[in-house]
Protein backbone atom coordinates (compact mmCIF):
# COMPACT_ATOMS: atom_id res chain seq x y z
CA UNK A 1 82.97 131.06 17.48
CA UNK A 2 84.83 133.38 15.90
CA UNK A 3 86.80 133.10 12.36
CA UNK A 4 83.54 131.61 11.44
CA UNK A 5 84.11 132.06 7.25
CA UNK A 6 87.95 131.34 7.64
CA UNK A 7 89.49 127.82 6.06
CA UNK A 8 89.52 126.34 9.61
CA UNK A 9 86.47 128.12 10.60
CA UNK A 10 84.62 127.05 8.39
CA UNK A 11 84.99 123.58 8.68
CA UNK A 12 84.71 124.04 12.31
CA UNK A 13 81.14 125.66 12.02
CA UNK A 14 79.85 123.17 10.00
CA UNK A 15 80.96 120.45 12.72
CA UNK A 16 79.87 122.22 15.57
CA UNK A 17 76.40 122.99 13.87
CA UNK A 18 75.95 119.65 13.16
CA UNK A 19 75.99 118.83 16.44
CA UNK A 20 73.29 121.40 17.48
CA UNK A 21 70.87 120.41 15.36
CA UNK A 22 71.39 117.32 17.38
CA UNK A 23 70.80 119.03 20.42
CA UNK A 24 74.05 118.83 21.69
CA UNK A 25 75.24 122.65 21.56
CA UNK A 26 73.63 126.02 20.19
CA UNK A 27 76.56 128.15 17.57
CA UNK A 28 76.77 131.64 17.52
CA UNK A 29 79.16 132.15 14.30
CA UNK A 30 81.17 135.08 14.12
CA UNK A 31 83.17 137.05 11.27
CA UNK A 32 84.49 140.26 10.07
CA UNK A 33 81.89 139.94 6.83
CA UNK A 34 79.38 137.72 6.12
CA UNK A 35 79.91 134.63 3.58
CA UNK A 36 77.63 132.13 1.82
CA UNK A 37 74.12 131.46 3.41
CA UNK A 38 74.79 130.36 6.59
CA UNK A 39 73.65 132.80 9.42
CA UNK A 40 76.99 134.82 11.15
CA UNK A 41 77.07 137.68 13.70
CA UNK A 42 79.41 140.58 11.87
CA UNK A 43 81.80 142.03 14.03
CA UNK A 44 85.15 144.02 13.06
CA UNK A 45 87.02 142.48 16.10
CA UNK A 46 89.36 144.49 17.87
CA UNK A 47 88.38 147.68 15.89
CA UNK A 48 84.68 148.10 16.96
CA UNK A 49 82.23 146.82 20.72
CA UNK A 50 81.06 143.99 20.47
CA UNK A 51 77.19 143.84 19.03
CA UNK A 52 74.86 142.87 22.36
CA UNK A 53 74.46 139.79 20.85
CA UNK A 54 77.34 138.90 22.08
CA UNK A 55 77.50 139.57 25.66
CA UNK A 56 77.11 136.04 26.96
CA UNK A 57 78.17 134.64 29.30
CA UNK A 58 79.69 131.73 26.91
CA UNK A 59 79.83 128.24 28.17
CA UNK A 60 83.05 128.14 25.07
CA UNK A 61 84.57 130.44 23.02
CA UNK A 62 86.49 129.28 19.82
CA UNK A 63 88.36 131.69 18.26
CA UNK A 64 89.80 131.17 14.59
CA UNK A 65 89.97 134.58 13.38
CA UNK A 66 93.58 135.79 12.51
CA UNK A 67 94.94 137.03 9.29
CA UNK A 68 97.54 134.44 8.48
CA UNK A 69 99.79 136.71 6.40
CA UNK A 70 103.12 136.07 6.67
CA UNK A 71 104.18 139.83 5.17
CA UNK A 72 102.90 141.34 8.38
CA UNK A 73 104.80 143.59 10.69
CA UNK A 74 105.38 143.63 13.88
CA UNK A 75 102.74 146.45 14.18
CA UNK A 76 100.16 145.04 11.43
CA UNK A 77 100.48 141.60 13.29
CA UNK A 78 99.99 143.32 17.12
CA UNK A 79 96.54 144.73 15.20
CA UNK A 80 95.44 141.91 13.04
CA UNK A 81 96.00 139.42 15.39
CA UNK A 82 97.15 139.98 19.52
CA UNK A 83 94.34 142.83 19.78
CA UNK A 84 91.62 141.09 18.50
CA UNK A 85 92.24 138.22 21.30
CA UNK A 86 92.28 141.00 23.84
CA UNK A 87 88.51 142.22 22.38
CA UNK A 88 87.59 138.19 22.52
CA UNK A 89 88.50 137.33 26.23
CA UNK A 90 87.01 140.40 27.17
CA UNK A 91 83.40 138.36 26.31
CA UNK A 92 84.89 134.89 28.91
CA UNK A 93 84.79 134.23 32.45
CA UNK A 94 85.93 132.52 35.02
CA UNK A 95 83.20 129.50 33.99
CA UNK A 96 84.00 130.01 30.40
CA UNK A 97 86.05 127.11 28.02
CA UNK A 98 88.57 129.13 25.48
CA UNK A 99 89.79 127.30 22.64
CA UNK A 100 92.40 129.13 21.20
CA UNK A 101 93.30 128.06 17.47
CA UNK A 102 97.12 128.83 17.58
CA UNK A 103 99.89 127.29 14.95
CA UNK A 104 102.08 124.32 15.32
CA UNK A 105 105.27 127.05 14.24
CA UNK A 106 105.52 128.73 17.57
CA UNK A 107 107.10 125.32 18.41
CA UNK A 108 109.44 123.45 16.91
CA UNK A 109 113.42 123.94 15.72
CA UNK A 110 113.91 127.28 13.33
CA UNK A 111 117.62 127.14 11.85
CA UNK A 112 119.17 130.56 11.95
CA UNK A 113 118.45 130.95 7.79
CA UNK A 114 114.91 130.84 8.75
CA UNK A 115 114.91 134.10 11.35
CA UNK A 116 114.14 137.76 10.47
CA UNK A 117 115.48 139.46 12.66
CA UNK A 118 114.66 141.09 15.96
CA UNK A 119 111.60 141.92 14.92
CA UNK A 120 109.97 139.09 15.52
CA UNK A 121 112.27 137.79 18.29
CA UNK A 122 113.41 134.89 17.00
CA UNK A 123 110.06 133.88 14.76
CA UNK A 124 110.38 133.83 11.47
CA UNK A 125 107.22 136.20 10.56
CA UNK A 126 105.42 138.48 12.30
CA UNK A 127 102.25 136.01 11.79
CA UNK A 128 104.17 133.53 13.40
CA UNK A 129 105.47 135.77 16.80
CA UNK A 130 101.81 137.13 16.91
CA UNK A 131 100.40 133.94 17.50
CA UNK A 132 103.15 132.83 20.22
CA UNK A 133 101.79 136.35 21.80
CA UNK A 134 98.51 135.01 21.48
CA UNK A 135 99.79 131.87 23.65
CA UNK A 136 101.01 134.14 26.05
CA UNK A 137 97.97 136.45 26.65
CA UNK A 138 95.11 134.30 26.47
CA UNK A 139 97.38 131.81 28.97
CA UNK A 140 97.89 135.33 31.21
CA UNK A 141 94.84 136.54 31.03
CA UNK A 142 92.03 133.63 31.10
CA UNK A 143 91.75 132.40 34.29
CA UNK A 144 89.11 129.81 33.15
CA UNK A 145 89.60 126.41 31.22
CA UNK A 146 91.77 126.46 28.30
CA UNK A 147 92.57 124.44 25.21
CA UNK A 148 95.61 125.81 22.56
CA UNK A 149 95.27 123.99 19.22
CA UNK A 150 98.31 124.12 17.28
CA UNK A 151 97.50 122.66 13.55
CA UNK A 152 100.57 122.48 10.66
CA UNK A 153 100.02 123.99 7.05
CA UNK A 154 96.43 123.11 6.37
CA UNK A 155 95.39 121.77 3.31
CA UNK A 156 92.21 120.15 1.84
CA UNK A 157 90.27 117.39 3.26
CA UNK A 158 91.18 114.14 3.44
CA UNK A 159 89.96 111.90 0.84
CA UNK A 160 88.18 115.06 -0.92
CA UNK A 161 90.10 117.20 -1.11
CA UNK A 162 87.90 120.08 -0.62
CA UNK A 163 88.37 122.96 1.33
CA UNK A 164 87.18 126.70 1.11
CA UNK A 165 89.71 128.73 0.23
CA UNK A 166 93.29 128.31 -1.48
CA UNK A 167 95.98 129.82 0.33
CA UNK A 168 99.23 128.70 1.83
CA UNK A 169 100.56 125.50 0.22
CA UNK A 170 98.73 126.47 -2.92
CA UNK A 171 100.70 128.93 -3.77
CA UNK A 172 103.25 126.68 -4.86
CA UNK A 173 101.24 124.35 -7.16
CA UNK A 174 100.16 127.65 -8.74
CA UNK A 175 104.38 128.13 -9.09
CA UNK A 176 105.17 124.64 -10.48
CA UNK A 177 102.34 124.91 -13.78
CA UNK A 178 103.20 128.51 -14.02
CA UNK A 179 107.05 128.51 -14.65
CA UNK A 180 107.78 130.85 -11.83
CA UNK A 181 109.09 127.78 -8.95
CA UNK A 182 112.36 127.82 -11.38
CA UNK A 183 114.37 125.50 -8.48
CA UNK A 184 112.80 124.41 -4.89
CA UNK A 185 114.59 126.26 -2.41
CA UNK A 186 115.17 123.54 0.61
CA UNK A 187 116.50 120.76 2.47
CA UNK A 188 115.03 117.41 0.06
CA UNK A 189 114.81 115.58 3.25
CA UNK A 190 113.65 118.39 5.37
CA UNK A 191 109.88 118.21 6.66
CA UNK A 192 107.12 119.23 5.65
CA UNK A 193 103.98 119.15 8.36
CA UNK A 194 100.69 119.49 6.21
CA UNK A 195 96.97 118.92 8.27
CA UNK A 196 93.83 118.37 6.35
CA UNK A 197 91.65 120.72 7.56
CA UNK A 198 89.04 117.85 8.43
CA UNK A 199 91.20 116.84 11.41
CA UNK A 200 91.96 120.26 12.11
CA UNK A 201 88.41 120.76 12.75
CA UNK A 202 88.00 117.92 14.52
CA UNK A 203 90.18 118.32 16.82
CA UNK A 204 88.79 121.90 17.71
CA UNK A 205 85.05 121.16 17.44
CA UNK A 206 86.09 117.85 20.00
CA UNK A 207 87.62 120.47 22.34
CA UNK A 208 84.98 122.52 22.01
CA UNK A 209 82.23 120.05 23.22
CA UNK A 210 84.13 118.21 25.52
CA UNK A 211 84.76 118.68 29.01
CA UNK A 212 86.65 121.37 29.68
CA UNK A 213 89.67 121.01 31.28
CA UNK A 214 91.34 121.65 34.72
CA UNK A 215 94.74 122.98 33.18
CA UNK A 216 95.43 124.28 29.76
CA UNK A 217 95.84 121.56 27.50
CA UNK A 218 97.72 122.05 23.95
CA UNK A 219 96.89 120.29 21.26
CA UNK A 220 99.39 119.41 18.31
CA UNK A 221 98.48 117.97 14.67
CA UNK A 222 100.94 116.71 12.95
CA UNK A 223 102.48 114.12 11.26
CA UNK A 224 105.58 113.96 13.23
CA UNK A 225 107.65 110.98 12.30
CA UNK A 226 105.58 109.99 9.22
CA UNK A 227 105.09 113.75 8.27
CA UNK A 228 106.58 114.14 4.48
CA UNK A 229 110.38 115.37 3.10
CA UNK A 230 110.08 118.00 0.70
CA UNK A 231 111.06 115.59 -1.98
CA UNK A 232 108.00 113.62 -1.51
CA UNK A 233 105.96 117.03 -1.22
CA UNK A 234 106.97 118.46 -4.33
CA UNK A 235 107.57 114.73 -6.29
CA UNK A 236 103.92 114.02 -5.18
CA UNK A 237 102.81 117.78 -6.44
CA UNK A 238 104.52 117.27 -9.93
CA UNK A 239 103.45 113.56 -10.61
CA UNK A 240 99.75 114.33 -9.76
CA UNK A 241 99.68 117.39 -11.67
CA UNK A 242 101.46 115.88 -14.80
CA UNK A 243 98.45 112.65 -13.96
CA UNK A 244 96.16 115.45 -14.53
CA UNK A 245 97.59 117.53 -17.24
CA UNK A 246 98.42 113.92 -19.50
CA UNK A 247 94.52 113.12 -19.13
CA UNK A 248 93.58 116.24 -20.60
CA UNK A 249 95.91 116.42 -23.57
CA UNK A 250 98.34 119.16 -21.87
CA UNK A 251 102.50 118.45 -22.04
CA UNK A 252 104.28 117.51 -18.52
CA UNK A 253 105.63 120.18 -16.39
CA UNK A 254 109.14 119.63 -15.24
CA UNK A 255 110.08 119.24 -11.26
CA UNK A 256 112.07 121.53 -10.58
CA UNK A 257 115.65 121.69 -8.60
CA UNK A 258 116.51 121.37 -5.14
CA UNK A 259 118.92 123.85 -4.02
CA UNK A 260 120.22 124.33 -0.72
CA UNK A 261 119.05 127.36 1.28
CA UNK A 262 122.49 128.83 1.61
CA UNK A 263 123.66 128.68 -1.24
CA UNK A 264 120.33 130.18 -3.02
CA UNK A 265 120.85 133.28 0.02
CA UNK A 266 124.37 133.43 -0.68
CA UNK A 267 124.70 133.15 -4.50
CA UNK A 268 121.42 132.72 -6.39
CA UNK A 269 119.15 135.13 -4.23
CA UNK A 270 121.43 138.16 -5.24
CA UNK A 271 121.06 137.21 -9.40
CA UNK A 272 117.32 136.76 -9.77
CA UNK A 273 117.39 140.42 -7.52
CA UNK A 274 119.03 141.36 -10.64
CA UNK A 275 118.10 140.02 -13.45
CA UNK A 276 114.96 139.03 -13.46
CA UNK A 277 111.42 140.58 -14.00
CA UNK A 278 109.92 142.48 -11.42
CA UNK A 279 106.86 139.44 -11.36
CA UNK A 280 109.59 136.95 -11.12
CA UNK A 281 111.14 138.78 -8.60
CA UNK A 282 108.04 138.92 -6.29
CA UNK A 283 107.20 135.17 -6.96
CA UNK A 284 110.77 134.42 -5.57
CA UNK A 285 109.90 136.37 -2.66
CA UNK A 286 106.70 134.71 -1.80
CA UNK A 287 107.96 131.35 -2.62
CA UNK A 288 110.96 132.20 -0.24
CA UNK A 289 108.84 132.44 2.51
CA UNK A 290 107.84 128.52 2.29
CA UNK A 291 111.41 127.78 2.66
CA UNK A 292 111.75 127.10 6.59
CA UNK A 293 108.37 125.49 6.65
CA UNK A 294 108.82 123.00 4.23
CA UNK A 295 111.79 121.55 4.78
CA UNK A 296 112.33 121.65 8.64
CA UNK A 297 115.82 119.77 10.35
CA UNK A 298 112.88 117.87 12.77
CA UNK A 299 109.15 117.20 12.76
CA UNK A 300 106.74 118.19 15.50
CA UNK A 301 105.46 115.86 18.37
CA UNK A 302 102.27 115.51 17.54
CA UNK A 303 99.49 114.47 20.52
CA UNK A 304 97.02 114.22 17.88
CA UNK A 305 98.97 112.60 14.30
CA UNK A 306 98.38 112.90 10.60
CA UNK A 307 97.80 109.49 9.07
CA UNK A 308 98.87 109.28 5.37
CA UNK A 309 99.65 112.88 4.65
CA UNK A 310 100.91 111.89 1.12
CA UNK A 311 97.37 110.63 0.56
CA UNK A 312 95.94 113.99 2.09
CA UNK A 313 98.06 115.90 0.11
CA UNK A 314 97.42 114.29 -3.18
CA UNK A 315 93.59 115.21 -2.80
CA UNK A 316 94.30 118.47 -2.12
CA UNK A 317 95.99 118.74 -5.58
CA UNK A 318 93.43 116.82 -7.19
CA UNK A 319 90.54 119.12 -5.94
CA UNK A 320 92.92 122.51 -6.78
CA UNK A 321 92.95 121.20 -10.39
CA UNK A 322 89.59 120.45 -10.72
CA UNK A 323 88.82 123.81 -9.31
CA UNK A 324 91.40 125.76 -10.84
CA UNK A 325 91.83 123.88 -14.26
CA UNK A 326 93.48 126.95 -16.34
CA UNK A 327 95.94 127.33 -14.03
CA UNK A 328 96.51 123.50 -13.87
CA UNK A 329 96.92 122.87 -17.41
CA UNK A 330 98.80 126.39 -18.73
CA UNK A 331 101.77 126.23 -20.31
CA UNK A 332 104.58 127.45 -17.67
CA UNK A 333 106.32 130.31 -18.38
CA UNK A 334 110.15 129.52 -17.95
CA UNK A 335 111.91 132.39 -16.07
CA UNK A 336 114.02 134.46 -18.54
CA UNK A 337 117.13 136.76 -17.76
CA UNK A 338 116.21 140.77 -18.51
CA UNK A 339 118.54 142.39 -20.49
CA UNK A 340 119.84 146.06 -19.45
């Protein structure tokens, strides 16, 4: 399994070992670098041979690893992501089960705001058109059994919260408490497809131990229907956190405004470019890039659905606070207007 100390990866290892100590299936974990105690096989993928430990043959392969930046070029995402897949099925057979952890976003309705250019093709990052490359190579080039996982922005796990490493989604709680998420760039009643990474895992370590099957099979998580608006998203974010900050003595943060995508690109976009900080500035950019995932015009179809993802979602705060309680409780910064 590759991806092994990754959010998903992790979460995934400690599933599938679970089940070997059980007997049911022997792990070989895999990484770039080691992390924490557990045992991994290092291996730069795509940039180095395999160790011999790897030669197999492999009853499955899961592969996890990708960088998930969405900054990546077309180039950086080719080498990060599509070569690295090459290096993997180079290790599978005919007789070998690939589960391939894609991302719900090579599917699903991008309005013409959300595209970059072609770049990317139509995607609206290079992350994103490296993994519907991905699709399209391992489904070229494995001629064996096949399963495509295709999980939402993941968050903690359900109930707990917990989950190994903040990235995504948390950038924007770290926004709201910090002053720089001045206004909430979207749609209120666009969605916003979150996956606890529980399920996420789940759903890949079920793959992984099942039987394999006789035509690729793709797997979707999401919450489809019942997935949340961005009002509830960011209402849910701010009411939690200000939960949080009144039990510990700290004044309310303020929820910031909704305002429409076009008119932020059209009129507001071009102002903060020029009158605000450079920090401000790059927290506008990075918060910009949520935009088209967080308030989508339709949900996915989801084969495998998110229960409750307001509950999910409100753990995942919780556990960010409790891990990150400076942050949660600092007085925001408001954004101020530079002077020239």
């Amino acid at each position: 399994m590759t991806g092994a100390t990754g959010v998903v990866g992790t979460e995934v290892v400690g599933l599938l070992r679970a089940q070997a100590a059980a007997g049911a299936a022997a792990v070989t974990a895999v990484a770039r670098r080691a992390a924490g105690t557990a045992p991994v096989t290092r291996w730069a993928i795509g940039g180095e041979p395999p160790p011999g430990a790897l030669a197999g043959p492999w009853d499955v392969i899961v592969h996890c690893a990708a960088s998930t930046r969405w900054t990546l070029g077309r180039a950086e995402a080719e080498e990060a992501n599509v070569a690295p897949l090459r290096a993997v099925l180079a290790l599978a057979d005919r007789a070998t089960h690939v589960v391939h952890v894609s991302t719900a976003y090579v599917g699903g309705v991008r309005a013409p705001e959300d595209l970059r250019g072609a770049e990317f093709e139509g995607f609206r990052n290079g992350y994103e058109w490296s993994k519907a490359v991905c699709e399209r190579v391992v489904r070229e080039t494995h001629a064996g059994p096949l399963t495509i996982v295709r999980p939402p922005l993941v968050v903690g796990r359900r109930g707990s919260g917990e989950i190994a490493r903040f990235s995504g989604p948390y950038t924007v709680l770290q926004a709201l408490v910090s002053g720089t998420a001045a206004v909430i760039v979207g749609d209120p009643e666009g969605y916003a497809e979150i996956g606890p990474v529980d399920q996420v895992a789940e759903v890949v370590a079920r793959a992984a131990l099942g039987e394999p099957p006789g035509e690729p099979v793709v797997r979707v998580i999401a919450g489809g229907a019942g997935s949340l608006r961005l009002s509830s998203l960011v209402g849910i974010a701010c009411g939690t956190l200000n939960e949080i900050r009144r039990a510990h003595g700290a004044a309310p943060i303020e929820q910031p405004p909704f305002v429409p995508v076009e008119a932020w690109n059209r009129f507001f976009l071009p102002l903060a470019e020029q009158y605000l900080s450079p920090f401000q500035r790059q927290a506008v950019r990075l918060l910009a890039m949520f935009q088209s995932y967080t308030s989508m015009a339709a949900p996915f179809e989801p084969t495998d659905r998110v229960r409750d993802p307001g509950a999910v979602f409100e753990a995942a705060v919780r556990y960010w606070a409790a891990r990150r309680p400076r942050l949660a409780l600092a007085a925001p910064d408001p954004w101020t207007l530079l002077t020239r």
